[in-house]
PDB file of N, CA and C in Angstrom:
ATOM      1  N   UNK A   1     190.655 161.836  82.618  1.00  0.00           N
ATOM      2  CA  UNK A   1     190.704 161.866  84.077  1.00  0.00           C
ATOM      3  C   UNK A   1     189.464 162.594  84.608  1.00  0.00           C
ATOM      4  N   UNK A   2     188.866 161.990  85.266  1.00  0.00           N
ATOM      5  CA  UNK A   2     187.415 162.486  86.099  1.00  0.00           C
ATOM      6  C   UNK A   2     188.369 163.552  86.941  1.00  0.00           C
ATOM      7  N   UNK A   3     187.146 164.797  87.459  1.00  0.00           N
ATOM      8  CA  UNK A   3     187.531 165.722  88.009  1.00  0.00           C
ATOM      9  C   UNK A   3     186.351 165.046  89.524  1.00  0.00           C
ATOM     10  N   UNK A   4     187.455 165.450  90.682  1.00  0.00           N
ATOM     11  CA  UNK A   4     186.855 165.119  91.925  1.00  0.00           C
ATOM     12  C   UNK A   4     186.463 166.578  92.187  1.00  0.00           C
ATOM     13  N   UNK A   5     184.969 167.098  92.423  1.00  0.00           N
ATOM     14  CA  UNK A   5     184.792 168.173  93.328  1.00  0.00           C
ATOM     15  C   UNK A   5     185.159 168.279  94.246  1.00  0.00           C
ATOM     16  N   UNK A   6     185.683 167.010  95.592  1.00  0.00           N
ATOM     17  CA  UNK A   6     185.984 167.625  96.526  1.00  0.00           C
ATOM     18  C   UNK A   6     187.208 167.883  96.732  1.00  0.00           C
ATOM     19  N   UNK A   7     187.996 167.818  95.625  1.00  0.00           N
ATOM     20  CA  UNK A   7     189.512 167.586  95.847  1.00  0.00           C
ATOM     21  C   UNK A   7     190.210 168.879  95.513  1.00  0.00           C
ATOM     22  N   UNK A   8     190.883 169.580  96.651  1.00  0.00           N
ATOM     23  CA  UNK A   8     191.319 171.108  96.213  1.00  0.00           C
ATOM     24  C   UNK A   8     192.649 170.761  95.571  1.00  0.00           C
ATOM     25  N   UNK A   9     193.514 169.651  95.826  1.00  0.00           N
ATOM     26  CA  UNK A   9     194.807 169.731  95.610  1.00  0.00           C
ATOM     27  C   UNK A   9     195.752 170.363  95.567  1.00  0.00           C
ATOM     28  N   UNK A  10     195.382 170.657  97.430  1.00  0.00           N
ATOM     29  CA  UNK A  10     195.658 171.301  98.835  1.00  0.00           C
ATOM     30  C   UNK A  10     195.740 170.469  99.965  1.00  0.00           C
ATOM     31  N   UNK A  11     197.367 170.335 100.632  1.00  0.00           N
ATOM     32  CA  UNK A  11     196.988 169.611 101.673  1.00  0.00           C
ATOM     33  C   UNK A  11     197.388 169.897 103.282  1.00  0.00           C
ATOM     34  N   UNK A  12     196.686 169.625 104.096  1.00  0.00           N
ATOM     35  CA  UNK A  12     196.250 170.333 105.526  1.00  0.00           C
ATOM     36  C   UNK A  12     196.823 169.230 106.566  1.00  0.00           C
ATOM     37  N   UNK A  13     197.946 169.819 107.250  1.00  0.00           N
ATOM     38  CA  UNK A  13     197.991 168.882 108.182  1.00  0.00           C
ATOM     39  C   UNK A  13     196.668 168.654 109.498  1.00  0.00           C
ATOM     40  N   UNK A  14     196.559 167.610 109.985  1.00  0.00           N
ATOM     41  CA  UNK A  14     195.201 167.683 111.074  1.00  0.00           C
ATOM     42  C   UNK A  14     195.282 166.028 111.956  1.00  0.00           C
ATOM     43  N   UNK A  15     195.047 166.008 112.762  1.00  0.00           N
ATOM     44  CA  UNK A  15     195.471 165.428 114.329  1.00  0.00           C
ATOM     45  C   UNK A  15     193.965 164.300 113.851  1.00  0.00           C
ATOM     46  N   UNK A  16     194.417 162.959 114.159  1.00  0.00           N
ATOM     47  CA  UNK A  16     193.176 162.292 114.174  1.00  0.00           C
ATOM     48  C   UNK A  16     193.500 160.983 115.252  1.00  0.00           C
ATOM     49  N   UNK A  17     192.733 160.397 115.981  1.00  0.00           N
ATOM     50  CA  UNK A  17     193.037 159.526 117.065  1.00  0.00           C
ATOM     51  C   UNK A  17     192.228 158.162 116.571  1.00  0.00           C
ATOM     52  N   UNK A  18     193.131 157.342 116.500  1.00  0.00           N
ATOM     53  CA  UNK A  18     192.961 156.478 115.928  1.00  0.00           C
ATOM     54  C   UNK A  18     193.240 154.732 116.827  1.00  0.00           C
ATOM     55  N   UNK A  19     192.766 153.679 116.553  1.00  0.00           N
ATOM     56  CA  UNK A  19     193.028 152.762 117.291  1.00  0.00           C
ATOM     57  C   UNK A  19     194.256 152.243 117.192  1.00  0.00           C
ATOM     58  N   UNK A  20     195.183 152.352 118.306  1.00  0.00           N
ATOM     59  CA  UNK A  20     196.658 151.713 118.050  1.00  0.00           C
ATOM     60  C   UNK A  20     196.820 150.606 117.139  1.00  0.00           C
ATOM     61  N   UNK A  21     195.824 149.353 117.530  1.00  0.00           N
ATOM     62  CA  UNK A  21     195.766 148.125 117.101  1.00  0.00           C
ATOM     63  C   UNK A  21     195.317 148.265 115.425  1.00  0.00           C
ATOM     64  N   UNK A  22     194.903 149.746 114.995  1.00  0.00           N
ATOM     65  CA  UNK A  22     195.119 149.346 113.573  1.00  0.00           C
ATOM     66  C   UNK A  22     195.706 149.922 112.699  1.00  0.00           C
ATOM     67  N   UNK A  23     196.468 150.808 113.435  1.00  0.00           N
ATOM     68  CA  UNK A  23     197.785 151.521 113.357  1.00  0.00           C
ATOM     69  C   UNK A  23     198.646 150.479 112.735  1.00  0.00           C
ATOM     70  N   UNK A  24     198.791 149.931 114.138  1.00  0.00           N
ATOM     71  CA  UNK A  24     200.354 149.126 114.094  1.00  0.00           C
ATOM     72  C   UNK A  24     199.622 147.890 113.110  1.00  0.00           C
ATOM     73  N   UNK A  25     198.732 147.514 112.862  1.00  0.00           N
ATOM     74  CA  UNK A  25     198.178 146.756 111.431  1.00  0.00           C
ATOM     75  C   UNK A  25     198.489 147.160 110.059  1.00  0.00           C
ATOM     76  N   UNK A  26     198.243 148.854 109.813  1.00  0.00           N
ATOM     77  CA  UNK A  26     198.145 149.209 108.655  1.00  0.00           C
ATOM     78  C   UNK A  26     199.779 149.527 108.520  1.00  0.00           C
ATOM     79  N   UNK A  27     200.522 149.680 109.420  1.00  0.00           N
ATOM     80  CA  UNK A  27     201.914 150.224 109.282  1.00  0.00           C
ATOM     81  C   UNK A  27     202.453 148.779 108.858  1.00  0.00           C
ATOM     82  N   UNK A  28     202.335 147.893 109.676  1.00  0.00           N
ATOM     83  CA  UNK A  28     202.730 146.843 109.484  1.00  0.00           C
ATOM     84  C   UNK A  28     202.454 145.794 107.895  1.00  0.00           C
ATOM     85  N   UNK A  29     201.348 146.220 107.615  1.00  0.00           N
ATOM     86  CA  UNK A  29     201.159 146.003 105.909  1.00  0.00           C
ATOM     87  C   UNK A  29     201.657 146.839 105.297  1.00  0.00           C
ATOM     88  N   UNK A  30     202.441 147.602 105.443  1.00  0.00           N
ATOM     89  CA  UNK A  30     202.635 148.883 104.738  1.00  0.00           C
ATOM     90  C   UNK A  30     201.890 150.062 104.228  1.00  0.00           C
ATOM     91  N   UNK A  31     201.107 149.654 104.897  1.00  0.00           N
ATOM     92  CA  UNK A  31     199.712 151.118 104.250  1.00  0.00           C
ATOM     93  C   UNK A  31     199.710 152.837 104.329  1.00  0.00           C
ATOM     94  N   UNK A  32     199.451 153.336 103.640  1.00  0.00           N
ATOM     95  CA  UNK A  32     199.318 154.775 103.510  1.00  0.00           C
ATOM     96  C   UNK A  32     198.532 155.542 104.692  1.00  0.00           C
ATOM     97  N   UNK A  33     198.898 155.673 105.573  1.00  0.00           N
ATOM     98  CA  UNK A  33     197.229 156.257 106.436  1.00  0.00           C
ATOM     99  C   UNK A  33     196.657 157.044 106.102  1.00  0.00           C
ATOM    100  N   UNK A  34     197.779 158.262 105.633  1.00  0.00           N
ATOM    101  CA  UNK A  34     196.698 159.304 105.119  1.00  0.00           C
ATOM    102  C   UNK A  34     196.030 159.463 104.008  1.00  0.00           C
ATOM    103  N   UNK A  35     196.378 158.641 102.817  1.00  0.00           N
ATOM    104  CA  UNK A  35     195.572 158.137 102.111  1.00  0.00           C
ATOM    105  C   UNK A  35     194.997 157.603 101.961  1.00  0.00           C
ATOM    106  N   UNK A  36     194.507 156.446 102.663  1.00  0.00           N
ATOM    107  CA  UNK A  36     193.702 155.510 103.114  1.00  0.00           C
ATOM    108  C   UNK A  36     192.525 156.367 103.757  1.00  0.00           C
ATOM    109  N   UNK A  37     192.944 157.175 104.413  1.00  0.00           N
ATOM    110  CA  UNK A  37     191.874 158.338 106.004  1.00  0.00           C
ATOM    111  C   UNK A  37     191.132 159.007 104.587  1.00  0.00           C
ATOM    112  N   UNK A  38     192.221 159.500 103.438  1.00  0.00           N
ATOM    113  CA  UNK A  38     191.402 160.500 102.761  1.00  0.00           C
ATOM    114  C   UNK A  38     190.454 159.841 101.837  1.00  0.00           C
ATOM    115  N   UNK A  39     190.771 158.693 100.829  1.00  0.00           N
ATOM    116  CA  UNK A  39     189.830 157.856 100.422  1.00  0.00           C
ATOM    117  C   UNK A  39     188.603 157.581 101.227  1.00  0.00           C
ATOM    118  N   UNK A  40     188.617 157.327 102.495  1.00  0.00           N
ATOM    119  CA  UNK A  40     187.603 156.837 102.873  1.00  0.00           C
ATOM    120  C   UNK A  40     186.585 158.176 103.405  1.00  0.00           C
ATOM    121  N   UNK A  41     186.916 159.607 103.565  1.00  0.00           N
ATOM    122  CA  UNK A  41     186.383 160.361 104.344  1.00  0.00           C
ATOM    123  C   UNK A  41     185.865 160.976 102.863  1.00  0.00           C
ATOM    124  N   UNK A  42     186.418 161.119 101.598  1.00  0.00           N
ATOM    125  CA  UNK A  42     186.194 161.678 100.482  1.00  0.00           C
ATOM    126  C   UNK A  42     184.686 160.726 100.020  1.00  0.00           C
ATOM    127  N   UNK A  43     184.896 159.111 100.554  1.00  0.00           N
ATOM    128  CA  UNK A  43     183.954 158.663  99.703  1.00  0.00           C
ATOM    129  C   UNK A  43     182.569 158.813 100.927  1.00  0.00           C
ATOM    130  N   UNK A  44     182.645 159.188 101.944  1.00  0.00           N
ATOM    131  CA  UNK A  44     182.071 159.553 102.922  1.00  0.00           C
ATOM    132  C   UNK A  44     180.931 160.382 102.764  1.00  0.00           C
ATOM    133  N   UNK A  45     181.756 161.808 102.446  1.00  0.00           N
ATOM    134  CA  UNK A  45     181.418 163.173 101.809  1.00  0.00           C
ATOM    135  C   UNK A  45     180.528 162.883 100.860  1.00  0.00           C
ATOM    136  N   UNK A  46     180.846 162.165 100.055  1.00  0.00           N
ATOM    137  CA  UNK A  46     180.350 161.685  98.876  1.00  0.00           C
ATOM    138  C   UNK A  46     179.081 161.313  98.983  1.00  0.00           C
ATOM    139  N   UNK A  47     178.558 160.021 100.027  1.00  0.00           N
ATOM    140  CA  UNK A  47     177.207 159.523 100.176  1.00  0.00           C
ATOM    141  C   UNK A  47     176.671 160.677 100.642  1.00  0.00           C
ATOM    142  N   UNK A  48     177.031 161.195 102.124  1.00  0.00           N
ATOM    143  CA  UNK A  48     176.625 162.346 102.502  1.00  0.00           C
ATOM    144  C   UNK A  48     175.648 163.408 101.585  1.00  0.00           C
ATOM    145  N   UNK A  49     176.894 164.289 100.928  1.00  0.00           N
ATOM    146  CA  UNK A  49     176.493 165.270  99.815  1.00  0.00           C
ATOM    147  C   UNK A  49     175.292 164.546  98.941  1.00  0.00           C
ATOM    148  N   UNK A  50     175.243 163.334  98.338  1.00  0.00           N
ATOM    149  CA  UNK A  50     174.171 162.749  97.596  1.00  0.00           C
ATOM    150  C   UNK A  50     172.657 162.186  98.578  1.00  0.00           C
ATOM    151  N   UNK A  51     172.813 161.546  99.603  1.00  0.00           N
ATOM    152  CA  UNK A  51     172.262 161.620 100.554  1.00  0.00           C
ATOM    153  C   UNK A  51     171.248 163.173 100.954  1.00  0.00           C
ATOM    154  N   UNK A  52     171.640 164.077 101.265  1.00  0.00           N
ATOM    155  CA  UNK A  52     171.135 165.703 101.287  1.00  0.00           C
ATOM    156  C   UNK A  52     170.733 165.943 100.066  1.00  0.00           C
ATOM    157  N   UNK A  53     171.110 165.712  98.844  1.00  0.00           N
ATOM    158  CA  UNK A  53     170.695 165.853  97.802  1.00  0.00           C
ATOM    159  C   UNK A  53     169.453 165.401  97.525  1.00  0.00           C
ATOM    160  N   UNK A  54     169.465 164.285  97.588  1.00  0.00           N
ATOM    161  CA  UNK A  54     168.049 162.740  96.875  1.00  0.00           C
ATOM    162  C   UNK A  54     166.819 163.567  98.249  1.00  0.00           C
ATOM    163  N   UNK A  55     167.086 163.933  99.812  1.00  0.00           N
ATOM    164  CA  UNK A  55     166.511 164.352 100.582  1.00  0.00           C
ATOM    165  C   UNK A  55     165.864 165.563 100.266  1.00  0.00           C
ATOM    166  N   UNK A  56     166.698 166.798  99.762  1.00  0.00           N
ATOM    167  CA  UNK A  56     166.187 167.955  99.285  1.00  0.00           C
ATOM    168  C   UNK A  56     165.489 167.999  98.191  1.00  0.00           C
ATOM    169  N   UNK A  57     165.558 167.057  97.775  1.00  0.00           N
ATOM    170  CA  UNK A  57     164.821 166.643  95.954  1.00  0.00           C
ATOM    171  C   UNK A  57     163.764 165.637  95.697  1.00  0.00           C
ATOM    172  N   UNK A  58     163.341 165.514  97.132  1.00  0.00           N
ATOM    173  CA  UNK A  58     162.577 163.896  96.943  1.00  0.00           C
ATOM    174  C   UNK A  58     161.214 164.494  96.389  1.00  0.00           C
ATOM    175  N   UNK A  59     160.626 165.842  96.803  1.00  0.00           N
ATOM    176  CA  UNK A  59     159.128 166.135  96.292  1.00  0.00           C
ATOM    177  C   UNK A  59     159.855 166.305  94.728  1.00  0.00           C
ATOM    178  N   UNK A  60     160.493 166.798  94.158  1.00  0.00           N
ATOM    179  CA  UNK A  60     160.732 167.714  92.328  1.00  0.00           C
ATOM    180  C   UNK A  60     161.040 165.972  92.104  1.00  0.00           C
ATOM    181  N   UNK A  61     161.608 164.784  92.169  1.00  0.00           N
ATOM    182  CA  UNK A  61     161.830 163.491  91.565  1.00  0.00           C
ATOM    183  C   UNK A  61     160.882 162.850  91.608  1.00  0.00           C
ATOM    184  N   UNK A  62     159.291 162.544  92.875  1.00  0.00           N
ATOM    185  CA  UNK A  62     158.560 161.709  92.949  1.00  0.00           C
ATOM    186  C   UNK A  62     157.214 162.886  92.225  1.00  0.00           C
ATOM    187  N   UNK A  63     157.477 163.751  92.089  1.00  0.00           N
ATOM    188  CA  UNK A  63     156.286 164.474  91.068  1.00  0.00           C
ATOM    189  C   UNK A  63     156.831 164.582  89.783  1.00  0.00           C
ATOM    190  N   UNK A  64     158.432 164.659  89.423  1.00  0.00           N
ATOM    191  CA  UNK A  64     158.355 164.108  88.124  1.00  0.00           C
ATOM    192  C   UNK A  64     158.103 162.556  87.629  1.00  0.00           C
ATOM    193  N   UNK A  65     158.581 161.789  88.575  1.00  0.00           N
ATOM    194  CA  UNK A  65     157.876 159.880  88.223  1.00  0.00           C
ATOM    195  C   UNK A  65     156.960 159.971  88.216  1.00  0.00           C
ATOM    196  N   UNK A  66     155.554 161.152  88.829  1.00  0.00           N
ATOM    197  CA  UNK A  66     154.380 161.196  88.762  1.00  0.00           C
ATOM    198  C   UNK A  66     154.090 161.231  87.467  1.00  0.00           C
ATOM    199  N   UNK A  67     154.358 162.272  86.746  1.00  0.00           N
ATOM    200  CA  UNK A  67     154.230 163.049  85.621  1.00  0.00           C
ATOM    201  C   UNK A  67     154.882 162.071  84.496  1.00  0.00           C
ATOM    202  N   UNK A  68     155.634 161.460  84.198  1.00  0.00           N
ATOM    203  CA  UNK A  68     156.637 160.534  83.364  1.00  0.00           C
ATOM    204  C   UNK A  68     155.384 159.213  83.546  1.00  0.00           C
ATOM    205  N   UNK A  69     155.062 158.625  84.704  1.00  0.00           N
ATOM    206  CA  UNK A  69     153.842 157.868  84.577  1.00  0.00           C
ATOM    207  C   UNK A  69     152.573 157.935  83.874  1.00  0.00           C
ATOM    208  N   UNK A  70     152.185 158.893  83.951  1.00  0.00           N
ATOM    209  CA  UNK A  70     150.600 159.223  83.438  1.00  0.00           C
ATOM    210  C   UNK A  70     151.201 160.361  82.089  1.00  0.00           C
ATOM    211  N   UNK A  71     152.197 160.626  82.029  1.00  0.00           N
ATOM    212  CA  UNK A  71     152.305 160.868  80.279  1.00  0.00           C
ATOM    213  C   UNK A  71     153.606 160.145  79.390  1.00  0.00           C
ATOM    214  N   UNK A  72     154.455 159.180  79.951  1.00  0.00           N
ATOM    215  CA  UNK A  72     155.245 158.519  79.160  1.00  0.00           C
ATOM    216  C   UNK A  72     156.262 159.532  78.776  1.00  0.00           C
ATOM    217  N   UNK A  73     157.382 158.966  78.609  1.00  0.00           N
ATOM    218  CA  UNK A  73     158.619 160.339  78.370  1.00  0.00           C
ATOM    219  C   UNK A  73     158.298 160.989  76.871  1.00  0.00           C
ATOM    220  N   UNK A  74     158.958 162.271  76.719  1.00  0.00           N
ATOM    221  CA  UNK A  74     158.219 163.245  75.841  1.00  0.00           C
ATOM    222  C   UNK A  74     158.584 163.278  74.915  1.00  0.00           C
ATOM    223  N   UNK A  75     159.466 162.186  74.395  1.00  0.00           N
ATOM    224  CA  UNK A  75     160.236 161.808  73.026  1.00  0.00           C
ATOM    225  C   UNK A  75     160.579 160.539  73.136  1.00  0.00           C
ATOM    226  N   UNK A  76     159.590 159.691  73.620  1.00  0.00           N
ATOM    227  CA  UNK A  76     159.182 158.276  73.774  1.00  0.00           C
ATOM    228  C   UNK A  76     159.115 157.585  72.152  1.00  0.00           C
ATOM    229  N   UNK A  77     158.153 158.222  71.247  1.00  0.00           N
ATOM    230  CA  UNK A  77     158.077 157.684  70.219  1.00  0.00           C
ATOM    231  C   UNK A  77     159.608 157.269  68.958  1.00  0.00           C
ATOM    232  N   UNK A  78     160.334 158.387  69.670  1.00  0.00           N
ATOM    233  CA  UNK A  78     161.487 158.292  68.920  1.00  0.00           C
ATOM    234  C   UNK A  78     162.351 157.402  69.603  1.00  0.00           C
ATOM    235  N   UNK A  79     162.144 156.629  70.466  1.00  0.00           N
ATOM    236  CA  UNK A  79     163.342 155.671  70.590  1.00  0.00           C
ATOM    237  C   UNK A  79     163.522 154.296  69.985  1.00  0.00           C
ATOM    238  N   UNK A  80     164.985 153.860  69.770  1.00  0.00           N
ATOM    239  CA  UNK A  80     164.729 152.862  68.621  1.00  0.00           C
ATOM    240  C   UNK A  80     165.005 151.430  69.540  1.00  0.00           C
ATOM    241  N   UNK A  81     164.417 151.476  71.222  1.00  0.00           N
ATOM    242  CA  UNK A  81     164.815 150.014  71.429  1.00  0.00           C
ATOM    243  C   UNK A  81     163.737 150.007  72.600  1.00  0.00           C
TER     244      UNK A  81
END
């Protein structure tokens, strides 16, 4: 089982306003809302957090592709494919 960082497995009640029309859709399929709300806000977080990441990291990744270019990876010779 993968471990989710964002998942305290802790849960918070909290007020969200939502469109009637897909309310009475998702109720009407039988759907979970608040699991549905949390899937989608978790995978949210997710781009987000990686997003800020790839942003805060873009000079240390495009000066290491610099460096990996003009010297080839550093145990290059040992690979068998």
């Amino acid at each position: 089982m993968k471990h989710d960082p964002l998942a305290s497995g802790k849960r918070k009640a909290v007020n969200l306003s939502l469109d009637t029309g897909v309310v009475a859709a998702a109720r009407e399929a039988g759907l979970n809302l608040s699991q549905i709300c949390e899937a989608a806000l978790r995978e949210a977080a997710k781009k987000e957090r990686d997003r800020r990441w790839a942003e805060e990291n873009r000079a240390w990744a495009e000066e290491h592709n610099r460096w990996v270019e003009e010297n080839d990876l550093p145990l290059e010779h040992h690979r068998l494919f």
